[in-house]
C-alpha atoms as a PDB file:
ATOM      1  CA  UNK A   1     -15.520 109.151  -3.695  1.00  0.00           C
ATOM      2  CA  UNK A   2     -13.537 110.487  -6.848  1.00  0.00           C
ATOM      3  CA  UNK A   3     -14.521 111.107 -10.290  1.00  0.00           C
ATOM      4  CA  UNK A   4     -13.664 108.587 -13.165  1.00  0.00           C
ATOM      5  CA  UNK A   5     -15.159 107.900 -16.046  1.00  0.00           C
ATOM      6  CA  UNK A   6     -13.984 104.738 -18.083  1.00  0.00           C
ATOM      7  CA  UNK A   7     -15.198 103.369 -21.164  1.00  0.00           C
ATOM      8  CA  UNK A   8     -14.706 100.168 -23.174  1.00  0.00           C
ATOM      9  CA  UNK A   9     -11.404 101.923 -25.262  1.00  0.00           C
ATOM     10  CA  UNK A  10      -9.742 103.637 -22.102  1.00  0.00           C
ATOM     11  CA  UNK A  11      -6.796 101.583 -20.966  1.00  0.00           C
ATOM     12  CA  UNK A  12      -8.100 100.626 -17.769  1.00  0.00           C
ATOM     13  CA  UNK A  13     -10.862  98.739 -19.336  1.00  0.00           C
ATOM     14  CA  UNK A  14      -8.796  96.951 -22.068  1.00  0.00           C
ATOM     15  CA  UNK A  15      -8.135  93.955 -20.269  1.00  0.00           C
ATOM     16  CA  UNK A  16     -11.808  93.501 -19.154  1.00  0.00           C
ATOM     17  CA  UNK A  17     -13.574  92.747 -22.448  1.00  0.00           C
ATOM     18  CA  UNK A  18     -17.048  91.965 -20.684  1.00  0.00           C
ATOM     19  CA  UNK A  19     -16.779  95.781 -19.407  1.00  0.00           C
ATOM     20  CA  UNK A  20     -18.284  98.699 -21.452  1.00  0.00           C
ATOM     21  CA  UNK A  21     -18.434 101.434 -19.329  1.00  0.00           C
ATOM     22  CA  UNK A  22     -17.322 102.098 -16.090  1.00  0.00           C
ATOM     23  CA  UNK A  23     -18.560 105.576 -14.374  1.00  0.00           C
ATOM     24  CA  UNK A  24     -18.697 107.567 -11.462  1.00  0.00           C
ATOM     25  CA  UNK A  25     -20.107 111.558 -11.502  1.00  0.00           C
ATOM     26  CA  UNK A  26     -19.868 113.229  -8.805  1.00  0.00           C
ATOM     27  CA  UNK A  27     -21.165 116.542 -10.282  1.00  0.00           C
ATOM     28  CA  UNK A  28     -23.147 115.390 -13.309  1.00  0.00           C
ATOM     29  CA  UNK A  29     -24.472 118.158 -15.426  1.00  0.00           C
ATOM     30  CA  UNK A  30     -27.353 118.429 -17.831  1.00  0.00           C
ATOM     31  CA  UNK A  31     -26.391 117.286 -20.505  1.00  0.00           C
ATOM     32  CA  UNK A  32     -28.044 115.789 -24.270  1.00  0.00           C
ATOM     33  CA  UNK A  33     -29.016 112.258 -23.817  1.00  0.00           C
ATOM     34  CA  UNK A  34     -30.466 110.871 -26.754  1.00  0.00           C
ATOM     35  CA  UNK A  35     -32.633 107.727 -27.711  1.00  0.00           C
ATOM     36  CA  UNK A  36     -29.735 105.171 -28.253  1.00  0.00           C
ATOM     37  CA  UNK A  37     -29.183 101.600 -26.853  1.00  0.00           C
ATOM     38  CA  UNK A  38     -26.381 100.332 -24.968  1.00  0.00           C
ATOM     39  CA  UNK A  39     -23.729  97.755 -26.088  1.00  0.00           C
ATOM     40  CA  UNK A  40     -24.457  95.346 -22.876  1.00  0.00           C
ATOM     41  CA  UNK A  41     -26.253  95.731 -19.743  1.00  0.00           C
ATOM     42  CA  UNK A  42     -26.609  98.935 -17.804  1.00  0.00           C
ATOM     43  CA  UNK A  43     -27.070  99.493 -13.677  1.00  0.00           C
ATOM     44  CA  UNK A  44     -27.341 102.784 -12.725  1.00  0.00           C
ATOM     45  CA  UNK A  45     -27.345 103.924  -8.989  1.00  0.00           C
ATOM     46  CA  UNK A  46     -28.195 107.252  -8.065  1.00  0.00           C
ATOM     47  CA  UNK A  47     -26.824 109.286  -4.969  1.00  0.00           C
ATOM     48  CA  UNK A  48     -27.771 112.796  -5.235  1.00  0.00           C
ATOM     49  CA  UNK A  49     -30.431 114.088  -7.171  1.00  0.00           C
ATOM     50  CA  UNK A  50     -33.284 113.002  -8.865  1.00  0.00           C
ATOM     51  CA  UNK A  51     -32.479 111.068 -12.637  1.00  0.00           C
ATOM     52  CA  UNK A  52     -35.481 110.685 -14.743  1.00  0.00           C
ATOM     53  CA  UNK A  53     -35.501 108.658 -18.145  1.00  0.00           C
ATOM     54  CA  UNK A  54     -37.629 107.576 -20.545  1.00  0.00           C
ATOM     55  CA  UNK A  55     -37.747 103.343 -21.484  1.00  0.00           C
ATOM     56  CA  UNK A  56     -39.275 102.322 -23.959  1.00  0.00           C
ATOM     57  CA  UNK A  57     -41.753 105.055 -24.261  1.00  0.00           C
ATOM     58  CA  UNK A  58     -42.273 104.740 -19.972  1.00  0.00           C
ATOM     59  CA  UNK A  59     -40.812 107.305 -17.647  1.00  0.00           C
ATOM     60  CA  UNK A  60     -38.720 106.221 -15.084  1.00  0.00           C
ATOM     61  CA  UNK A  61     -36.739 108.171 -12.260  1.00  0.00           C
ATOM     62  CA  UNK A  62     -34.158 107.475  -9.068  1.00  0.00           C
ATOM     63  CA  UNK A  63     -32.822 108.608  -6.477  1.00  0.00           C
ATOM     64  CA  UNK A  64     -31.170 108.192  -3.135  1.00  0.00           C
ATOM     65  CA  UNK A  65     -29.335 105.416  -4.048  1.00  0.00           C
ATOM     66  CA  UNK A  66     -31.907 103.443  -6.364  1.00  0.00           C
ATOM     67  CA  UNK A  67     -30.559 101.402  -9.047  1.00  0.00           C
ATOM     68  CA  UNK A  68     -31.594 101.155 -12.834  1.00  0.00           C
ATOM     69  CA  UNK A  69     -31.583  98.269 -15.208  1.00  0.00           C
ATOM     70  CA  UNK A  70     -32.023  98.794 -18.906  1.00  0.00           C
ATOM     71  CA  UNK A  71     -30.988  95.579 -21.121  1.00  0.00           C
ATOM     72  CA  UNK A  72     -29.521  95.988 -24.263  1.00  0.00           C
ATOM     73  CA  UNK A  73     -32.776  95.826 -26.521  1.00  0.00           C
ATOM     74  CA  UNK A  74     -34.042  99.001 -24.751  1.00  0.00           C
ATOM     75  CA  UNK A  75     -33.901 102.313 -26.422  1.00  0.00           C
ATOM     76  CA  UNK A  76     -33.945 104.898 -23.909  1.00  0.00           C
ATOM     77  CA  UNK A  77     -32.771 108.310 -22.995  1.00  0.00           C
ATOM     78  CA  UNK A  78     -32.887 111.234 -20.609  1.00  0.00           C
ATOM     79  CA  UNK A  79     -36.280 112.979 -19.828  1.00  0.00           C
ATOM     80  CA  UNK A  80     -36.632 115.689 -22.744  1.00  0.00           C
ATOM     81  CA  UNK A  81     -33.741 114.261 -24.191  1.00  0.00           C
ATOM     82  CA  UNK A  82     -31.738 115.865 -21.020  1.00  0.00           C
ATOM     83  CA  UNK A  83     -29.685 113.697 -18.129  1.00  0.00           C
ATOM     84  CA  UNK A  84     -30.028 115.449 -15.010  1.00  0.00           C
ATOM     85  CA  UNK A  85     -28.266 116.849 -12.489  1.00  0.00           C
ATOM     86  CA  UNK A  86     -26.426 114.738  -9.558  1.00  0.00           C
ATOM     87  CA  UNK A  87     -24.239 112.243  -8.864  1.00  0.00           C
ATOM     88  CA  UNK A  88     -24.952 109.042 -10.135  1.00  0.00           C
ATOM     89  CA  UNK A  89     -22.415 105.515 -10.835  1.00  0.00           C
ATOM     90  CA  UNK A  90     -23.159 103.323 -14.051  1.00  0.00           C
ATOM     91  CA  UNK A  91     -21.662 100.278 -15.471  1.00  0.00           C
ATOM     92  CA  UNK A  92     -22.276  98.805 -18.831  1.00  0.00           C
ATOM     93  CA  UNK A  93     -21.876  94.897 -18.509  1.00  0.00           C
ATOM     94  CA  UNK A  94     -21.297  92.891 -22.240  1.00  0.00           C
ATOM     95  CA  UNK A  95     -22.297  89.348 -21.595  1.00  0.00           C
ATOM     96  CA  UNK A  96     -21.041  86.958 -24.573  1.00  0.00           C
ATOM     97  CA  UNK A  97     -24.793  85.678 -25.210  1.00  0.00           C
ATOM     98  CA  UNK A  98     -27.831  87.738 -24.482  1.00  0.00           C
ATOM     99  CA  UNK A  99     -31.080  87.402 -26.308  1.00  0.00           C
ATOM    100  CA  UNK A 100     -34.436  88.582 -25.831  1.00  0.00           C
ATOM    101  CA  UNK A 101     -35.679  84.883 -24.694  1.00  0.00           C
ATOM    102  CA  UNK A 102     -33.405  84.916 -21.967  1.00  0.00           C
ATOM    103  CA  UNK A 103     -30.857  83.161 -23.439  1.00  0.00           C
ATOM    104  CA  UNK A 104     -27.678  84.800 -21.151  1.00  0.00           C
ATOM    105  CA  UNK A 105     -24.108  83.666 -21.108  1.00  0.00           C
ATOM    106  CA  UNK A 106     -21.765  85.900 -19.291  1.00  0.00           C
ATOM    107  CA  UNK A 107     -18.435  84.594 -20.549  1.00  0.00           C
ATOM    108  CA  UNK A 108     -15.815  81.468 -18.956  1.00  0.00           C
ATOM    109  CA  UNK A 109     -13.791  84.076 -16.360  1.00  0.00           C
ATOM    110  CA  UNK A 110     -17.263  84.812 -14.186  1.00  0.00           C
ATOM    111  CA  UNK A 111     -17.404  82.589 -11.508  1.00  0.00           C
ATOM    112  CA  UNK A 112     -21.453  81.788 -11.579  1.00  0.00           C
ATOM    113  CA  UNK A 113     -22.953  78.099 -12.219  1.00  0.00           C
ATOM    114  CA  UNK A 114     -25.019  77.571 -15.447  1.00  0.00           C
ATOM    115  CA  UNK A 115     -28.035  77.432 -13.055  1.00  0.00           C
ATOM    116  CA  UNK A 116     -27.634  80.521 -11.778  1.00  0.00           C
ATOM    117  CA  UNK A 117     -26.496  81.963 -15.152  1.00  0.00           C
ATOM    118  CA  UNK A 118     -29.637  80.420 -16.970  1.00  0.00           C
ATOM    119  CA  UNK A 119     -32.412  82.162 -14.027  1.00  0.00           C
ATOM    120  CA  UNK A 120     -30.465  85.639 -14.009  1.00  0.00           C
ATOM    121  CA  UNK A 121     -31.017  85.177 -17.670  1.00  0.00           C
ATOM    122  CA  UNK A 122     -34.932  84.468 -17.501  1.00  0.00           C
ATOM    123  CA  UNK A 123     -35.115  87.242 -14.820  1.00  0.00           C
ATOM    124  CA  UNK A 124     -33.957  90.381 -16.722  1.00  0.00           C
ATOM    125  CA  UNK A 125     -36.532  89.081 -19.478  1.00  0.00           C
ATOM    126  CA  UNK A 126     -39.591  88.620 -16.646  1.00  0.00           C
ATOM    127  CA  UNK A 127     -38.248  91.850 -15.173  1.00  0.00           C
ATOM    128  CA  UNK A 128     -41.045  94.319 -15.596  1.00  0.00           C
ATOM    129  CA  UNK A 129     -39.442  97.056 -13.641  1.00  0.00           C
ATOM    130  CA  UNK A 130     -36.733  99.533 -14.632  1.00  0.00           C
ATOM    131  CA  UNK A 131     -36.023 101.154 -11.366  1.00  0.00           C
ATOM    132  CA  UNK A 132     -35.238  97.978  -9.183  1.00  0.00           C
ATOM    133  CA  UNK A 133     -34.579  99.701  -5.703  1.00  0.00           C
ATOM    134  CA  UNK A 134     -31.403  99.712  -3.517  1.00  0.00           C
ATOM    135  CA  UNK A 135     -28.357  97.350  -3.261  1.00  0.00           C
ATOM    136  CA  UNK A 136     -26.104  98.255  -0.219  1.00  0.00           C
ATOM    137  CA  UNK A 137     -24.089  95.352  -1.522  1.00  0.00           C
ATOM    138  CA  UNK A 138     -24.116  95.702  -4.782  1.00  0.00           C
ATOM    139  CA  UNK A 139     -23.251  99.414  -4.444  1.00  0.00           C
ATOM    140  CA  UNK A 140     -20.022  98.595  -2.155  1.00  0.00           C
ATOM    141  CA  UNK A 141     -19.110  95.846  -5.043  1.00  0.00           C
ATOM    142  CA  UNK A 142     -19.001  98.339  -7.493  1.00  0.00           C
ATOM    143  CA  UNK A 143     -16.654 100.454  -5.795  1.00  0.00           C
ATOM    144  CA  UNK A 144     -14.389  97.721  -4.787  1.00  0.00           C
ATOM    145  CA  UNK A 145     -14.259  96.591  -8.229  1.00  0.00           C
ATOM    146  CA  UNK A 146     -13.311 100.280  -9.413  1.00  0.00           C
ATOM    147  CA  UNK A 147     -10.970 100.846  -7.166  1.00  0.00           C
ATOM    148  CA  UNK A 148      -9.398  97.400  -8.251  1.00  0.00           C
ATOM    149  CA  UNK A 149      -9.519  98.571 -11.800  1.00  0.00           C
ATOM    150  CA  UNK A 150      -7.643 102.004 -11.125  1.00  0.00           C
ATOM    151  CA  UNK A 151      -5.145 100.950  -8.130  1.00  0.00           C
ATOM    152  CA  UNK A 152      -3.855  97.683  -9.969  1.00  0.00           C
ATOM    153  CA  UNK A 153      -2.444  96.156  -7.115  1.00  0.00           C
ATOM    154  CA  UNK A 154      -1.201  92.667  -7.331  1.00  0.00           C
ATOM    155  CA  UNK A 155      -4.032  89.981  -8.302  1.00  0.00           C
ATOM    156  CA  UNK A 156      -5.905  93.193  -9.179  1.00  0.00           C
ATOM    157  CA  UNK A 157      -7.625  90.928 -12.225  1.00  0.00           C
ATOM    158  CA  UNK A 158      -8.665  87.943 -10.187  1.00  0.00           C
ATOM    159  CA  UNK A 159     -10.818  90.602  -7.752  1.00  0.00           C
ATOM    160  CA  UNK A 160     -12.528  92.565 -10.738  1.00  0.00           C
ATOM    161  CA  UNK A 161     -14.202  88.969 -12.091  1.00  0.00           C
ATOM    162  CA  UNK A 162     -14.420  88.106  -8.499  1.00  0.00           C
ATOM    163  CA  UNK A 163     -16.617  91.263  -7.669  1.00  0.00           C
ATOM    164  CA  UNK A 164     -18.331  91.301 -11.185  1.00  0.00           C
ATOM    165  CA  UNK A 165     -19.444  88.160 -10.309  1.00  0.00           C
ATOM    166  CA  UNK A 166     -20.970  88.677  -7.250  1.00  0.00           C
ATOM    167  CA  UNK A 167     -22.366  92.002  -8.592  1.00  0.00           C
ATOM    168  CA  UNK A 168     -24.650  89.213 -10.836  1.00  0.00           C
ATOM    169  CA  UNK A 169     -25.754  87.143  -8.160  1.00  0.00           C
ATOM    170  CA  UNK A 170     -26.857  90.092  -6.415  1.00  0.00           C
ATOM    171  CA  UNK A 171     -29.454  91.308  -9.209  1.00  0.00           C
ATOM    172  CA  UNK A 172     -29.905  87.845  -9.518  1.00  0.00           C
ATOM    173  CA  UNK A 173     -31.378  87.899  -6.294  1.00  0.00           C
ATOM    174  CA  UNK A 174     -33.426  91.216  -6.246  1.00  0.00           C
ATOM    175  CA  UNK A 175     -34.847  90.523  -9.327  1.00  0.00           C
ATOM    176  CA  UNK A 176     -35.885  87.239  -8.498  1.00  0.00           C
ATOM    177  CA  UNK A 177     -36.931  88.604  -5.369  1.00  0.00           C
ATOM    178  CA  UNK A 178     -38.987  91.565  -7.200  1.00  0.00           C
ATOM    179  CA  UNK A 179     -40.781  89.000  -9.433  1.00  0.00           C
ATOM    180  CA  UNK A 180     -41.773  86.800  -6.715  1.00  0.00           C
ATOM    181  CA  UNK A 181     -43.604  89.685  -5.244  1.00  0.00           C
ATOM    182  CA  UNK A 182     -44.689  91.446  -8.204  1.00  0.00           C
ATOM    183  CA  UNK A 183     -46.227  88.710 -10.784  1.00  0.00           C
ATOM    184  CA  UNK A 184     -48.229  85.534 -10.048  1.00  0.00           C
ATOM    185  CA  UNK A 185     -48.472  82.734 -11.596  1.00  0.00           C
ATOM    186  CA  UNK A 186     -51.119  83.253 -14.368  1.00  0.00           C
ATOM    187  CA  UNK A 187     -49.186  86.549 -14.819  1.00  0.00           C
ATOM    188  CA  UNK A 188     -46.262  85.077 -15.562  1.00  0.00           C
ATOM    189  CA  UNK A 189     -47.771  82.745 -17.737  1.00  0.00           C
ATOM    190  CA  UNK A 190     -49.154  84.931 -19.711  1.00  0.00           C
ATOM    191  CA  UNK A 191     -46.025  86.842 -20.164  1.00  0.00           C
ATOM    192  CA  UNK A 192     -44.637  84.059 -21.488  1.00  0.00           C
ATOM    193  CA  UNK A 193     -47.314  83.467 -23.924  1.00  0.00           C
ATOM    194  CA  UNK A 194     -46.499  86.908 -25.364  1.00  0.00           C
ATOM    195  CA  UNK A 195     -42.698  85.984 -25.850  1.00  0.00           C
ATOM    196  CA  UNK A 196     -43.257  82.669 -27.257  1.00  0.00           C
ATOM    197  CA  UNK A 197     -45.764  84.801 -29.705  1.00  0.00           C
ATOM    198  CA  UNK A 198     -43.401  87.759 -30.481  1.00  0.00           C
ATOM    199  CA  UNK A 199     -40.628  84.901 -30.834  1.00  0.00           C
ATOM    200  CA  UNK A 200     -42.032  82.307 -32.777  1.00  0.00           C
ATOM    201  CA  UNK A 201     -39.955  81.272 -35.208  1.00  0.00           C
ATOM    202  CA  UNK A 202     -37.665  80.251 -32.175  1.00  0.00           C
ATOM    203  CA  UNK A 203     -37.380  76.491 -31.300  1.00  0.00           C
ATOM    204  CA  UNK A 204     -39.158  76.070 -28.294  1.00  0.00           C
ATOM    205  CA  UNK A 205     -38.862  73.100 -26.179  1.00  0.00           C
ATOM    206  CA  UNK A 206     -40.994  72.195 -22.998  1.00  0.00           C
ATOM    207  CA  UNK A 207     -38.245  72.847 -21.029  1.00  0.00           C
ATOM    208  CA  UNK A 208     -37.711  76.247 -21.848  1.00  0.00           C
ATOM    209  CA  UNK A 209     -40.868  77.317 -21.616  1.00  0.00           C
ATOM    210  CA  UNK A 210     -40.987  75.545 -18.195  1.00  0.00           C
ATOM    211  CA  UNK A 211     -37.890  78.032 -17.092  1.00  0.00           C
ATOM    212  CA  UNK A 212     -39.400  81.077 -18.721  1.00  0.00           C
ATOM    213  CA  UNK A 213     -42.676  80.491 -16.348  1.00  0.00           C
ATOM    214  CA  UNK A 214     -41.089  79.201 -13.119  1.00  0.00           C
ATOM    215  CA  UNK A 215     -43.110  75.935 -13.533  1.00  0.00           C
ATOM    216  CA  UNK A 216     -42.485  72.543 -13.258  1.00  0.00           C
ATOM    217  CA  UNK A 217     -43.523  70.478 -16.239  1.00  0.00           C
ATOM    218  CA  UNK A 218     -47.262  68.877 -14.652  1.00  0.00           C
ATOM    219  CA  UNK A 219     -48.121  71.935 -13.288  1.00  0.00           C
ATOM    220  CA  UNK A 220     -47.380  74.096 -16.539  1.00  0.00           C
ATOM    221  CA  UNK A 221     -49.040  71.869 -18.623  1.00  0.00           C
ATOM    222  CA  UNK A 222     -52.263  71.750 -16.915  1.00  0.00           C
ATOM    223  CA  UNK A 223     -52.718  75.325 -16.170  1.00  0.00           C
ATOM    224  CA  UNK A 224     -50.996  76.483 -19.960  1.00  0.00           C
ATOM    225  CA  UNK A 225     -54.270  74.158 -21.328  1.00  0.00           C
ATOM    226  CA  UNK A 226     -56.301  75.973 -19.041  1.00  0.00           C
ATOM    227  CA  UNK A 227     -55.635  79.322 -20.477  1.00  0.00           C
ATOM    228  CA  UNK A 228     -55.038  78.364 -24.242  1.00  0.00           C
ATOM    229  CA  UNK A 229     -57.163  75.426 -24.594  1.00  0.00           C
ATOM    230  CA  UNK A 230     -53.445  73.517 -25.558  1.00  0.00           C
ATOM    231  CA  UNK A 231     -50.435  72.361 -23.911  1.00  0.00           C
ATOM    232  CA  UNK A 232     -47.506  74.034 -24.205  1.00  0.00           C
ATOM    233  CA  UNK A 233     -45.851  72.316 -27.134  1.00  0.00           C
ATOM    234  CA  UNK A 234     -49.301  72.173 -29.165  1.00  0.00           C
ATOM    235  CA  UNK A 235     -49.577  75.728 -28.703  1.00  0.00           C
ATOM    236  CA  UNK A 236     -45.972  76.540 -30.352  1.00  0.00           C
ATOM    237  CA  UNK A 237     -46.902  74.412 -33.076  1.00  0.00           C
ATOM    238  CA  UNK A 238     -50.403  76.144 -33.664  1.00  0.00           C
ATOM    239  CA  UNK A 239     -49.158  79.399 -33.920  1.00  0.00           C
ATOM    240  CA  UNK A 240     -46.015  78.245 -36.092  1.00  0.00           C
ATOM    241  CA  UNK A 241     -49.224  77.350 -38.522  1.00  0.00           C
ATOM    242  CA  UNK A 242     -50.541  80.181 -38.387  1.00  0.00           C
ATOM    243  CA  UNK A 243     -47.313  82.034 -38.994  1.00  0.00           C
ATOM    244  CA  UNK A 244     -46.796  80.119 -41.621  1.00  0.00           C
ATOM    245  CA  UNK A 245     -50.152  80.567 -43.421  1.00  0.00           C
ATOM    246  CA  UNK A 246     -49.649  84.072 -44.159  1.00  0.00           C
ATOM    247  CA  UNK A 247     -45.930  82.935 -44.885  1.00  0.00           C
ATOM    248  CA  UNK A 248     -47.683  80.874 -47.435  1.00  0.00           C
ATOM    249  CA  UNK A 249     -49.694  83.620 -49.102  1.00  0.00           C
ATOM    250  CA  UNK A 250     -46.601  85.562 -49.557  1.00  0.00           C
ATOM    251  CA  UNK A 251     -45.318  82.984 -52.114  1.00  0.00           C
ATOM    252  CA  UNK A 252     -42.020  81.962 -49.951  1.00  0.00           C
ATOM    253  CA  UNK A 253     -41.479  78.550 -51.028  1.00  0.00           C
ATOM    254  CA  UNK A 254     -42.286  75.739 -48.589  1.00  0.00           C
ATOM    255  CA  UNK A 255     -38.734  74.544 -47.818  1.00  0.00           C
ATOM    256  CA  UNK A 256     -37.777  78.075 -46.817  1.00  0.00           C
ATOM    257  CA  UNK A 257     -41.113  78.286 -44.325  1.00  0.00           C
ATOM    258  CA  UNK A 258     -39.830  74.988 -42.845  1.00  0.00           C
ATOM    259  CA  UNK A 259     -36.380  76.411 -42.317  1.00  0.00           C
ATOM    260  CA  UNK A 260     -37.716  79.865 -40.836  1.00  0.00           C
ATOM    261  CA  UNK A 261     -40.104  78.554 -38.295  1.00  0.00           C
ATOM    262  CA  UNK A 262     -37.593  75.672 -37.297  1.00  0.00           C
ATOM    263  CA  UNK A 263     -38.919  72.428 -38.348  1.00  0.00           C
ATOM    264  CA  UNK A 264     -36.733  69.557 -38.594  1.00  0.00           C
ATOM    265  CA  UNK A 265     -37.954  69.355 -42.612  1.00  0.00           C
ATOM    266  CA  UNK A 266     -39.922  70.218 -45.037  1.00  0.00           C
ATOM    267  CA  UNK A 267     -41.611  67.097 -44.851  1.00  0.00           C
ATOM    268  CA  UNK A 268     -42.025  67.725 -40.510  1.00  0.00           C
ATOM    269  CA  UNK A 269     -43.563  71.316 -41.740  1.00  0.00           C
ATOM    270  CA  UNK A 270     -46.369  69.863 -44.196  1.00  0.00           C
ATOM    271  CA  UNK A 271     -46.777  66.926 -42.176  1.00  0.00           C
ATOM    272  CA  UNK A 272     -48.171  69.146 -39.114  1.00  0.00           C
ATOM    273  CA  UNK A 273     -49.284  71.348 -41.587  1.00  0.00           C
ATOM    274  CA  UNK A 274     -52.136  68.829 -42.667  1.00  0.00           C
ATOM    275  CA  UNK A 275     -52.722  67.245 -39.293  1.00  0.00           C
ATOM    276  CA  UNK A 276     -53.705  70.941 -37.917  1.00  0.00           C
ATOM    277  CA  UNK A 277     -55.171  72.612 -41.272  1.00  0.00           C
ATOM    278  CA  UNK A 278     -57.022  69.805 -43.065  1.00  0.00           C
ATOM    279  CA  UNK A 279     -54.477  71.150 -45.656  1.00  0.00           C
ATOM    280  CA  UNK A 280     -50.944  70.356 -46.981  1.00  0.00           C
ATOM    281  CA  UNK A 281     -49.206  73.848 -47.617  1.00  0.00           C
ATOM    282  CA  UNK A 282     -49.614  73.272 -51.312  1.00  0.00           C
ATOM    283  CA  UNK A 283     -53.433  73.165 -51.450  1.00  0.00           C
ATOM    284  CA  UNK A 284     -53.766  76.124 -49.001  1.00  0.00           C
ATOM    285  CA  UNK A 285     -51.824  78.246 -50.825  1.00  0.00           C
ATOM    286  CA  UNK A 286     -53.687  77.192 -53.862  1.00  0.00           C
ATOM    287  CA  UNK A 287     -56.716  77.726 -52.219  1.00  0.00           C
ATOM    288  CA  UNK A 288     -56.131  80.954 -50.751  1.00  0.00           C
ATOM    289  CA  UNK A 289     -54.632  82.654 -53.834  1.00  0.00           C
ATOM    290  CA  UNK A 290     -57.286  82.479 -55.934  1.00  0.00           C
END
């Protein structure tokens, strides 16, 4: 399999937006890799040699055609700052919407249902694994997409969506398949009790916390009460409270607390406020700042 090495200004990538990067090495050298972040979405697949990185502070290696994922949040970068030896494929994948909820759109010309969109989505973010294992498939789709980029035969544009598309659906699958097998329940749900902490200024609804679990809405609620002593809902509201307490101590006037945290109003914010506090936002902060 030849050499090439296309990124998102080359000319073969130009009319694929969605693409950053598009690489094969078949004699990769050391080289300097340094802590950065990628534009997009990055699968690696190794062939020969052994590529070790460091995620997020975690070491991580493949090999013998093992694939990668790193999202775009990630900082990462080559073992001692150095990529190693061997060949190894990558491609850098831009969706149009990515967040760290799980909040994915690809874009309008890949051919995937907003189902399947919305659970790739929650996957990468309940993905606990960097090194994701092998993808016969996936592998061949890569090259059949690359050699659809470079040959440009006649509906040569129609293919590369085609095959990107599939490419999706197929860490779609492993990944669901990897967090069926990895995580249980409780472990999942307490996962998501970490995002909804780290993100709380978001505004939740049942419905995506019931996605971000794998839950249906009875069974999340009962066991989510079981853990935090409150259903789901009552336990994004509690912890918007206390968010906004120390919000509150920090002189940031009310209406601008109500707006951060994603109330419907000010009103909405002291209202709850009270009911959980004892406390409208005016006497706490009064209270609290003497």
């Amino acid at each position: 399999m030849k050499t090439f090495n296309y990124s998102q200004d080359s000319a073969n990538l130009i009319e694929f937006p969605e693409l950053k990067a598009l690489c094969h090495e078949n004699n990769l050298k050391a080289v300097n890799l340094v802590p950065h972040q990628n534009d997009g979405i990055e699968i690696c697949i190794a062939f020969d040699g052994t590529f070790k990185w460091i995620v997020e502070g975690d070491e991580v290696s493949i090999r013998n055609k093992e694939m990668s994922i790193t999202l775009p949040w990630q900082t990462h970068q080559g073992k001692d700052a150095m990529m190693s030896k061997g060949r190894l494929a990558w491609v850098i994948i831009k969706p149009q919407e990515f967040d760290e909820l799980g909040h994915l759109r690809l874009g309008d010309r890949f051919m995937i249902s907003k189902e399947v969109e919305d659970g790739l989505g929650k996957a990468f973010i309940r993905n606990n694994r960097i090194a994701i294992g092998k993808s016969e498939w996936f592998t061949q789709l890569f090259f059949k997409m690359a050699h659809e980029i470079t040959s440009r035969q006649e509906g040569y544009r129609e293919c590369v969506y085609n095959y990107l598309s599939q490419m999706m659906v197929e860490l779609y699958r492993i990944l669901s398949e990897n967090n069926v097998d990895k995580m249980t329940s409780d472990e999942r749900m307490m996962e998501a009790i970490d995002v909804i902490n780290e993100h709380i200024r978001e505004p939740w609804s049942t419905k995506e916390i019931e996605s971000l679990v794998g839950m249906k809405k009875t069974a999340l609620n009962r066991r989510f009460k079981e853990i935090t002593g409150y259903a789901p809902m009552a336990y994004v509201m509690q912890q918007k409270i206390e968010a906004s307490k120390d919000m509150l101590l920090k002189e940031e006037s009310i209406t601008q607390i109500a707006y951060e945290l994603n109330f419907s109003s000010s009103q909405h914010f002291s209202t709850v406020f009270k009911k959980l506090s004892g406390y409208t936002p005016r006497d706490y902060r009064r209270k609290n700042l003497k």
